[in-house]
PDB file of N, CA and C in Angstrom:
ATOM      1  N   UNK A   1      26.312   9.929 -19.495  1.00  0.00           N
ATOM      2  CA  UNK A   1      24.978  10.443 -19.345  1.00  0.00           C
ATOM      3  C   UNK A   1      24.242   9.605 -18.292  1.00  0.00           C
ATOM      4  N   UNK A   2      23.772  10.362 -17.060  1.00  0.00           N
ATOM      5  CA  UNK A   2      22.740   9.212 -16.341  1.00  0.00           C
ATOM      6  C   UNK A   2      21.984   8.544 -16.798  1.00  0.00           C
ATOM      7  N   UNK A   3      21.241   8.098 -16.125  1.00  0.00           N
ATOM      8  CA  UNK A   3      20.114   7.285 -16.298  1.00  0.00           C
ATOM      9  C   UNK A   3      19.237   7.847 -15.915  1.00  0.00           C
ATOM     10  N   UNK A   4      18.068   8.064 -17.214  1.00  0.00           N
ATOM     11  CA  UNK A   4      16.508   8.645 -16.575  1.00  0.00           C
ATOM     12  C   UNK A   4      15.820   7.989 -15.506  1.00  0.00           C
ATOM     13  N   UNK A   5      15.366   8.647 -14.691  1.00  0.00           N
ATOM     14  CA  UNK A   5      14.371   7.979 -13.658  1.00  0.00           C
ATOM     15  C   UNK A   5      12.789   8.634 -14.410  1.00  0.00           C
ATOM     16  N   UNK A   6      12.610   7.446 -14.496  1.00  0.00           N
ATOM     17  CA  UNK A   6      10.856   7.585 -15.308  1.00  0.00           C
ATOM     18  C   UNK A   6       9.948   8.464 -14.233  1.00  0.00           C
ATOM     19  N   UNK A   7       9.425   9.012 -14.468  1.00  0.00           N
ATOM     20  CA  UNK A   7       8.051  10.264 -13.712  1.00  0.00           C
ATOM     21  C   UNK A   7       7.033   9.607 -13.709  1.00  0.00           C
ATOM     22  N   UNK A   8       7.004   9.056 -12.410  1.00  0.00           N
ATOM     23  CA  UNK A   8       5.184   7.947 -12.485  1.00  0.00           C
ATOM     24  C   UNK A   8       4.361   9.512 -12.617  1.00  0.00           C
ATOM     25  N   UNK A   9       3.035   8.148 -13.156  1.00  0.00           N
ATOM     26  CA  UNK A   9       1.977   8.803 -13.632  1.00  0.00           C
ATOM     27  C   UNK A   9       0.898   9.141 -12.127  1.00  0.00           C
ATOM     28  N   UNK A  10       0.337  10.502 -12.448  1.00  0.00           N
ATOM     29  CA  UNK A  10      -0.186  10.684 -11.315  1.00  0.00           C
ATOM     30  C   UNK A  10      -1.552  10.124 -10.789  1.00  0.00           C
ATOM     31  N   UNK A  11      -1.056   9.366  -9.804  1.00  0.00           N
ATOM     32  CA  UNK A  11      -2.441   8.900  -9.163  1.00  0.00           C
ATOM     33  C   UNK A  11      -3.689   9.503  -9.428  1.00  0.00           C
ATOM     34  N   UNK A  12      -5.427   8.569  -9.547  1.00  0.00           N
ATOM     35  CA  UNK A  12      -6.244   9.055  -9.762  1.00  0.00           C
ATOM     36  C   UNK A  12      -6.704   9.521  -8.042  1.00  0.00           C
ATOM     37  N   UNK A  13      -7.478  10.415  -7.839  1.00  0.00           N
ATOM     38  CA  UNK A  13      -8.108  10.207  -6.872  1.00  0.00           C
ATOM     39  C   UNK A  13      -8.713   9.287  -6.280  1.00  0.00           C
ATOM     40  N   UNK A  14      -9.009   8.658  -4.670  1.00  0.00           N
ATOM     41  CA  UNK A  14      -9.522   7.921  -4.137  1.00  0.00           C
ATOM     42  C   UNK A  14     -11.083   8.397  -4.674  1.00  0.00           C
ATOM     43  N   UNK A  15     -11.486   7.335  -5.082  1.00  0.00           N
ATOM     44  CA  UNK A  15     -13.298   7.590  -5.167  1.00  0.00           C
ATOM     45  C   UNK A  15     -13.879   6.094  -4.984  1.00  0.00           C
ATOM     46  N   UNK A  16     -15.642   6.309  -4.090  1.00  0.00           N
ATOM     47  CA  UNK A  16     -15.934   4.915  -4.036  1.00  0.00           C
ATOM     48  C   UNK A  16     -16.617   4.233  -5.625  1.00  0.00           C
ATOM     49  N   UNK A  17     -16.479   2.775  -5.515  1.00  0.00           N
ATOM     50  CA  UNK A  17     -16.685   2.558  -7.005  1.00  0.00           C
ATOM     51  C   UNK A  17     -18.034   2.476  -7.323  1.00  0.00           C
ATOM     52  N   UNK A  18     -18.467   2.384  -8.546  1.00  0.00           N
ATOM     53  CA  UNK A  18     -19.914   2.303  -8.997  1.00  0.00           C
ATOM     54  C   UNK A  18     -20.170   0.955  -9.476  1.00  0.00           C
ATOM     55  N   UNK A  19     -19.021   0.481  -9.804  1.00  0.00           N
ATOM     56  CA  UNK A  19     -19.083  -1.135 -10.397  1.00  0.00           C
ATOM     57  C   UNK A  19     -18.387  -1.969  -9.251  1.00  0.00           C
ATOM     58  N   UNK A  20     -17.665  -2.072  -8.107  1.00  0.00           N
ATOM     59  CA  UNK A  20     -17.474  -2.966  -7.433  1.00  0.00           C
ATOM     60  C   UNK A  20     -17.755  -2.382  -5.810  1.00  0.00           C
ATOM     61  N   UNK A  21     -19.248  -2.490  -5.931  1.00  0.00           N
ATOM     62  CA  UNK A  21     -19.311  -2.161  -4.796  1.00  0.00           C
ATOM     63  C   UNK A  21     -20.433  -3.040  -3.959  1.00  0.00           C
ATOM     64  N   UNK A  22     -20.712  -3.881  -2.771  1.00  0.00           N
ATOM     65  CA  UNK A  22     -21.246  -4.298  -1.828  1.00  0.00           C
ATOM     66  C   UNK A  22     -21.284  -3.675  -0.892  1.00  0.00           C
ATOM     67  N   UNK A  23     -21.016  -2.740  -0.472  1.00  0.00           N
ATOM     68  CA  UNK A  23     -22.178  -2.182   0.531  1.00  0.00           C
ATOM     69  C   UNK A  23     -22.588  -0.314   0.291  1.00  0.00           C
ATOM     70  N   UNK A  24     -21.330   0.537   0.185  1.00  0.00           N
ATOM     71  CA  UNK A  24     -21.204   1.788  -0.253  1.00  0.00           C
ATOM     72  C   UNK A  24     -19.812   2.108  -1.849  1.00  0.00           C
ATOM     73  N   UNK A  25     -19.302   0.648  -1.722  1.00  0.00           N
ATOM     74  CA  UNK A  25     -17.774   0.877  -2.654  1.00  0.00           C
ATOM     75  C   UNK A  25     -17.055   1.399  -2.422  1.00  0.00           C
ATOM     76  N   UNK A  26     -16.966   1.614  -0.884  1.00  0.00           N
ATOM     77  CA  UNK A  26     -15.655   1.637   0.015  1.00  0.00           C
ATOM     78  C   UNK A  26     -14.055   0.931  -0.894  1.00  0.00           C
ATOM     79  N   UNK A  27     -14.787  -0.590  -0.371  1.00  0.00           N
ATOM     80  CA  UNK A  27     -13.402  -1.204  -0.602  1.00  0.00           C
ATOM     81  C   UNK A  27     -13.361  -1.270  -2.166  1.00  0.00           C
ATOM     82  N   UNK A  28     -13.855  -1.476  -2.740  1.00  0.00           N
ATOM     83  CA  UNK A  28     -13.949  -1.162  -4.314  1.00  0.00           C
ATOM     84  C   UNK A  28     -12.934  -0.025  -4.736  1.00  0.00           C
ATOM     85  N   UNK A  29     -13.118   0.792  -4.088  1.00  0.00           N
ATOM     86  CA  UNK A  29     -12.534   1.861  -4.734  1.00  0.00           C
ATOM     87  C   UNK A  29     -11.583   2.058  -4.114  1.00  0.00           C
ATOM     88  N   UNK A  30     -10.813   1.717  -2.790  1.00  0.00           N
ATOM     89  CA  UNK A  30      -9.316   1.337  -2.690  1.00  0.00           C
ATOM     90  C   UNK A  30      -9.222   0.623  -3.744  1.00  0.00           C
ATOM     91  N   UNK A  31     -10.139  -0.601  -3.756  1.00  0.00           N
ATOM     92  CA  UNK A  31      -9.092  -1.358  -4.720  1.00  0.00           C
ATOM     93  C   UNK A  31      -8.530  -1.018  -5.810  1.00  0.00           C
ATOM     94  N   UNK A  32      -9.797  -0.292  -6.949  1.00  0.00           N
ATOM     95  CA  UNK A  32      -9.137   0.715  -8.068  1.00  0.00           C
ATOM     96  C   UNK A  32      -7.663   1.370  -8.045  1.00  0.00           C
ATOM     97  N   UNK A  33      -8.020   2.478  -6.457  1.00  0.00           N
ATOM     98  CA  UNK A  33      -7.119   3.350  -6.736  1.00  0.00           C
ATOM     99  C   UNK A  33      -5.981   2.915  -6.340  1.00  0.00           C
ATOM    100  N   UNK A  34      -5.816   1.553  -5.875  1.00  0.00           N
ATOM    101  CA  UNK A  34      -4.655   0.566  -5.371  1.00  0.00           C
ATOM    102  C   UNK A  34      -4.355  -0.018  -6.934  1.00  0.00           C
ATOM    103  N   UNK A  35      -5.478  -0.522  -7.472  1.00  0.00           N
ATOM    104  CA  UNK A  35      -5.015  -1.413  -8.655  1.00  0.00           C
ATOM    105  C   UNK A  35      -4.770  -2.847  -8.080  1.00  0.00           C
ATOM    106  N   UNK A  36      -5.483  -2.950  -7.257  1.00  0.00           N
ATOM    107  CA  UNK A  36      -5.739  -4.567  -6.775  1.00  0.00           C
ATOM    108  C   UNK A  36      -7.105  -4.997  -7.273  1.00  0.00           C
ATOM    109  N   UNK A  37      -7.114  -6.907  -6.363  1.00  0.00           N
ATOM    110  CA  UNK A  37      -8.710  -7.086  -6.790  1.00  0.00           C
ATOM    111  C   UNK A  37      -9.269  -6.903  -5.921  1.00  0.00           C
ATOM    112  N   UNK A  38     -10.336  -6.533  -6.170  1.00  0.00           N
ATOM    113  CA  UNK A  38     -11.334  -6.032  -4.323  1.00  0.00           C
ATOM    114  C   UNK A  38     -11.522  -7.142  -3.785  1.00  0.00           C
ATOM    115  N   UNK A  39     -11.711  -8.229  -3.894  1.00  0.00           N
ATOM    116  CA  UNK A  39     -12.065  -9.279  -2.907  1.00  0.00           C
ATOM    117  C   UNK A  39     -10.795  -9.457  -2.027  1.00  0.00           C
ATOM    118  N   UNK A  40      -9.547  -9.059  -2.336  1.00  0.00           N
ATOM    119  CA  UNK A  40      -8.335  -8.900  -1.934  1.00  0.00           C
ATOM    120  C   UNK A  40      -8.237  -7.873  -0.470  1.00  0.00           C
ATOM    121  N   UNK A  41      -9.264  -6.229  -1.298  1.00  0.00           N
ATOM    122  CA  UNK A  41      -8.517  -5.421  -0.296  1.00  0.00           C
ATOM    123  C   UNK A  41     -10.008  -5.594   0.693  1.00  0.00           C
ATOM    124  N   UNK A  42     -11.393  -6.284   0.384  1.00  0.00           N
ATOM    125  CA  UNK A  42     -12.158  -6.467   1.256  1.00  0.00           C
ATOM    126  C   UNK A  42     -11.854  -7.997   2.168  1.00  0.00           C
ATOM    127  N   UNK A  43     -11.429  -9.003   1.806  1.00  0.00           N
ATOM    128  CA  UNK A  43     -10.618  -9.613   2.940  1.00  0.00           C
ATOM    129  C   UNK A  43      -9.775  -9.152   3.656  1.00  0.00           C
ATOM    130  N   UNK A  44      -8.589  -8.794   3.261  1.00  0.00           N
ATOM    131  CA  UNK A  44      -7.450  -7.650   3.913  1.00  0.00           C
ATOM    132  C   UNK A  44      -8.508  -6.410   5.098  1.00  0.00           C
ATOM    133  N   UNK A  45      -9.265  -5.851   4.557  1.00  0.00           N
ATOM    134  CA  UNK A  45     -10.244  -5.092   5.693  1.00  0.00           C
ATOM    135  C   UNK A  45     -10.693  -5.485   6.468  1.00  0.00           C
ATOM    136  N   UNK A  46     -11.362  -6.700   6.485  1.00  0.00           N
ATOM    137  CA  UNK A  46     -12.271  -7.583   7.503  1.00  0.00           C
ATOM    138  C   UNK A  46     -11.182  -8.196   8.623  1.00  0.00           C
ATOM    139  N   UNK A  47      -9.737  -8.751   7.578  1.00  0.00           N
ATOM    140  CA  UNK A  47      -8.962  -9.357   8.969  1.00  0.00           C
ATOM    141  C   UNK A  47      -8.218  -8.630   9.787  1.00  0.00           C
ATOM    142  N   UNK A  48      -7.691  -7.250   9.038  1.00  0.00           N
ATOM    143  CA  UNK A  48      -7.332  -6.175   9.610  1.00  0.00           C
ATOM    144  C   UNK A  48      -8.491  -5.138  10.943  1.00  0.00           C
ATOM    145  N   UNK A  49      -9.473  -5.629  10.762  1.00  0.00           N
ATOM    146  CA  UNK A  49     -10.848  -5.091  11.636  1.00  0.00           C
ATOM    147  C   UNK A  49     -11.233  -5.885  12.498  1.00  0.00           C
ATOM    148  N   UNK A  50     -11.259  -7.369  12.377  1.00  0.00           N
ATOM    149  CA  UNK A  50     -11.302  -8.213  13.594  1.00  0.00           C
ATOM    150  C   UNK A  50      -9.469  -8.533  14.160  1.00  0.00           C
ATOM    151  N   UNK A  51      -8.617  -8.379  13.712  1.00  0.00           N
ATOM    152  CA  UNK A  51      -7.794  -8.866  14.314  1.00  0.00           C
ATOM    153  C   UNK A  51      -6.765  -7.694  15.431  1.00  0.00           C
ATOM    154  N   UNK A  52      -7.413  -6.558  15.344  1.00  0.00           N
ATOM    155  CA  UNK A  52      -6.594  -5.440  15.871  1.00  0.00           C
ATOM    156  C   UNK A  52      -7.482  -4.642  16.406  1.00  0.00           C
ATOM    157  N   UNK A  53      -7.680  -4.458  17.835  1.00  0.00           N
ATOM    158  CA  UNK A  53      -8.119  -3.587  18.642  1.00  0.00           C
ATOM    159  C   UNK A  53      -8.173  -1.979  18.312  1.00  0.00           C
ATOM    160  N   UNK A  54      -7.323  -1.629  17.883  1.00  0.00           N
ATOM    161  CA  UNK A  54      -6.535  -0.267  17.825  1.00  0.00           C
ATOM    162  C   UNK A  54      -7.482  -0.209  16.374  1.00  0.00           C
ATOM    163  N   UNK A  55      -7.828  -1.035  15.352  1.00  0.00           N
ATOM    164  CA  UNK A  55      -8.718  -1.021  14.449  1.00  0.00           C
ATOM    165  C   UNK A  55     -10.110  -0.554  14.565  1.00  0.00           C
ATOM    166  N   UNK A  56     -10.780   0.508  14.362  1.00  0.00           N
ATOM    167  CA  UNK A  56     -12.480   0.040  14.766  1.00  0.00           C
ATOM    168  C   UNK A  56     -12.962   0.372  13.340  1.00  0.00           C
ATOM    169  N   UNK A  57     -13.015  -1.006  12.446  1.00  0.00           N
ATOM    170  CA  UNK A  57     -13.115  -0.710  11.357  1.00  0.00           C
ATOM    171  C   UNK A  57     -14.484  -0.698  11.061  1.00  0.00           C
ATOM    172  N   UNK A  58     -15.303  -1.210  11.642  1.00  0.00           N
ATOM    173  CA  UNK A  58     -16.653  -0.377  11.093  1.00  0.00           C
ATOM    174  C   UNK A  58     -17.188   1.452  11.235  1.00  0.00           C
ATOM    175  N   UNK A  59     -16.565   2.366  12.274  1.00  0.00           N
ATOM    176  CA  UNK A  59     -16.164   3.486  11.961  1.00  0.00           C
ATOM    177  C   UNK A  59     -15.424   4.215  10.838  1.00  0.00           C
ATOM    178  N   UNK A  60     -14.430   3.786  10.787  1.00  0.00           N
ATOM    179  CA  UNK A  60     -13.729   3.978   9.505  1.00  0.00           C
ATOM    180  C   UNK A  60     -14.013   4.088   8.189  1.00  0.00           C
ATOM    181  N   UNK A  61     -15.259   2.651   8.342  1.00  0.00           N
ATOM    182  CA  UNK A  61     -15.734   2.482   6.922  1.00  0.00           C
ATOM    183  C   UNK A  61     -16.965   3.616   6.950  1.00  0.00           C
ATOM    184  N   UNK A  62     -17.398   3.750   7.652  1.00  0.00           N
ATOM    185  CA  UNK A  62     -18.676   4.841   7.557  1.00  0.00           C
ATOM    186  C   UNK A  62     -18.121   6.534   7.297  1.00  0.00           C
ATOM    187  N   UNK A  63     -16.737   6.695   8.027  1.00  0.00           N
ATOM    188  CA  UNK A  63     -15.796   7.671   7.906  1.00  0.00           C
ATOM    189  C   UNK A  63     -15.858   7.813   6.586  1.00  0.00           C
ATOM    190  N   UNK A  64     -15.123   6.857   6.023  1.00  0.00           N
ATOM    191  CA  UNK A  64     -14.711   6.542   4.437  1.00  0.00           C
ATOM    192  C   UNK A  64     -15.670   6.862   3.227  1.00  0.00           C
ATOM    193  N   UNK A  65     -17.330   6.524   3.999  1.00  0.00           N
ATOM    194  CA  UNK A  65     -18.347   6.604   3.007  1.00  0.00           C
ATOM    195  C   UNK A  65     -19.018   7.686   2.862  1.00  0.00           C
ATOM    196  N   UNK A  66     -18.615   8.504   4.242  1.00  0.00           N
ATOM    197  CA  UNK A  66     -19.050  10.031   3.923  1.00  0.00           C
ATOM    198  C   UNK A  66     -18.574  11.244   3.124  1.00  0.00           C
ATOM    199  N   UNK A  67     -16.959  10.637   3.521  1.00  0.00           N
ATOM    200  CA  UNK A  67     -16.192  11.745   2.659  1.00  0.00           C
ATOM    201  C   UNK A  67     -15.717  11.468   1.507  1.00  0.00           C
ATOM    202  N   UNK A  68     -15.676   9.968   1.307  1.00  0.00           N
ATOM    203  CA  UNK A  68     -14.942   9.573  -0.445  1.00  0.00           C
ATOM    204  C   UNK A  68     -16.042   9.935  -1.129  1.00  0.00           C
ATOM    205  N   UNK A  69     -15.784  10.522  -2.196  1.00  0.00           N
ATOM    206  CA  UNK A  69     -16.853  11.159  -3.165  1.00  0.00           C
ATOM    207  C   UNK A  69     -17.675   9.973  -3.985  1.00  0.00           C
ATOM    208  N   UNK A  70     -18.620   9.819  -4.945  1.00  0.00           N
ATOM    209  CA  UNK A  70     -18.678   8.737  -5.680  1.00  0.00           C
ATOM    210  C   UNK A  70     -17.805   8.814  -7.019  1.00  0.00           C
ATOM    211  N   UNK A  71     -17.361   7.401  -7.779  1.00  0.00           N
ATOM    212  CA  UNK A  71     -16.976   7.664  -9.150  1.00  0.00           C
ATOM    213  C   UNK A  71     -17.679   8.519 -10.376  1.00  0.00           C
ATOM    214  N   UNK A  72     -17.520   9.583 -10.876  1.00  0.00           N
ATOM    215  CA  UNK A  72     -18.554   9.663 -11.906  1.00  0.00           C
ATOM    216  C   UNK A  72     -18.806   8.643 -12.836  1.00  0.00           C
ATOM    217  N   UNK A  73     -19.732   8.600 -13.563  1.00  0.00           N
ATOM    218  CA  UNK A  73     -20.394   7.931 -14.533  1.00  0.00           C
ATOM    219  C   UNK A  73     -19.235   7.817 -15.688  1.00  0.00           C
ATOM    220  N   UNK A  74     -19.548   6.436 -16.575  1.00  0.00           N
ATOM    221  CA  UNK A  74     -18.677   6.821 -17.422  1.00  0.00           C
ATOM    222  C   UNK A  74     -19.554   7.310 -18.815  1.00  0.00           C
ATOM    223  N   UNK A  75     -18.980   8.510 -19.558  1.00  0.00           N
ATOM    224  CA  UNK A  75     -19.600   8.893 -20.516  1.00  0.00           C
ATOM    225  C   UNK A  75     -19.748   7.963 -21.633  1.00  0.00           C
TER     226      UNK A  75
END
């Protein structure tokens, strides 16, 4: 008999966060939907935005804040 391959669970949607957020909860809410810590994926953003041309990460982030929806509330 094979071996089951387990069925990951399906990702939540990208949404910005309501609890870890400094400026819109951009990076907050990668971080969620990463399952990292945000101070993680907001360092990782900042050195990835100054260190790469081809980056223009303050666009991106405004990109990011228009179209990521917010988290709803929790009931």
């Amino acid at each position: 008999m094979p071996d089951q391959v387990p069925i990951p669970a399906k990702r939540a949607r990208l949404r910005r966060s309501r609890k870890d957020r400094m400026v819109a909860g951009v990076c907050g809410g990668i971080a969620e939907w990463l399952d990292w810590d945000p101070t993680v994926v907001r360092l990782l953003y900042v050195l990835i935005s100054l260190l790469s041309a081809a980056f223009p990460g303050l666009l991106v982030y405004l990109i990011l804040w228009a179209v990521t929806p917010v988290d709803e509330p929790d009931a």
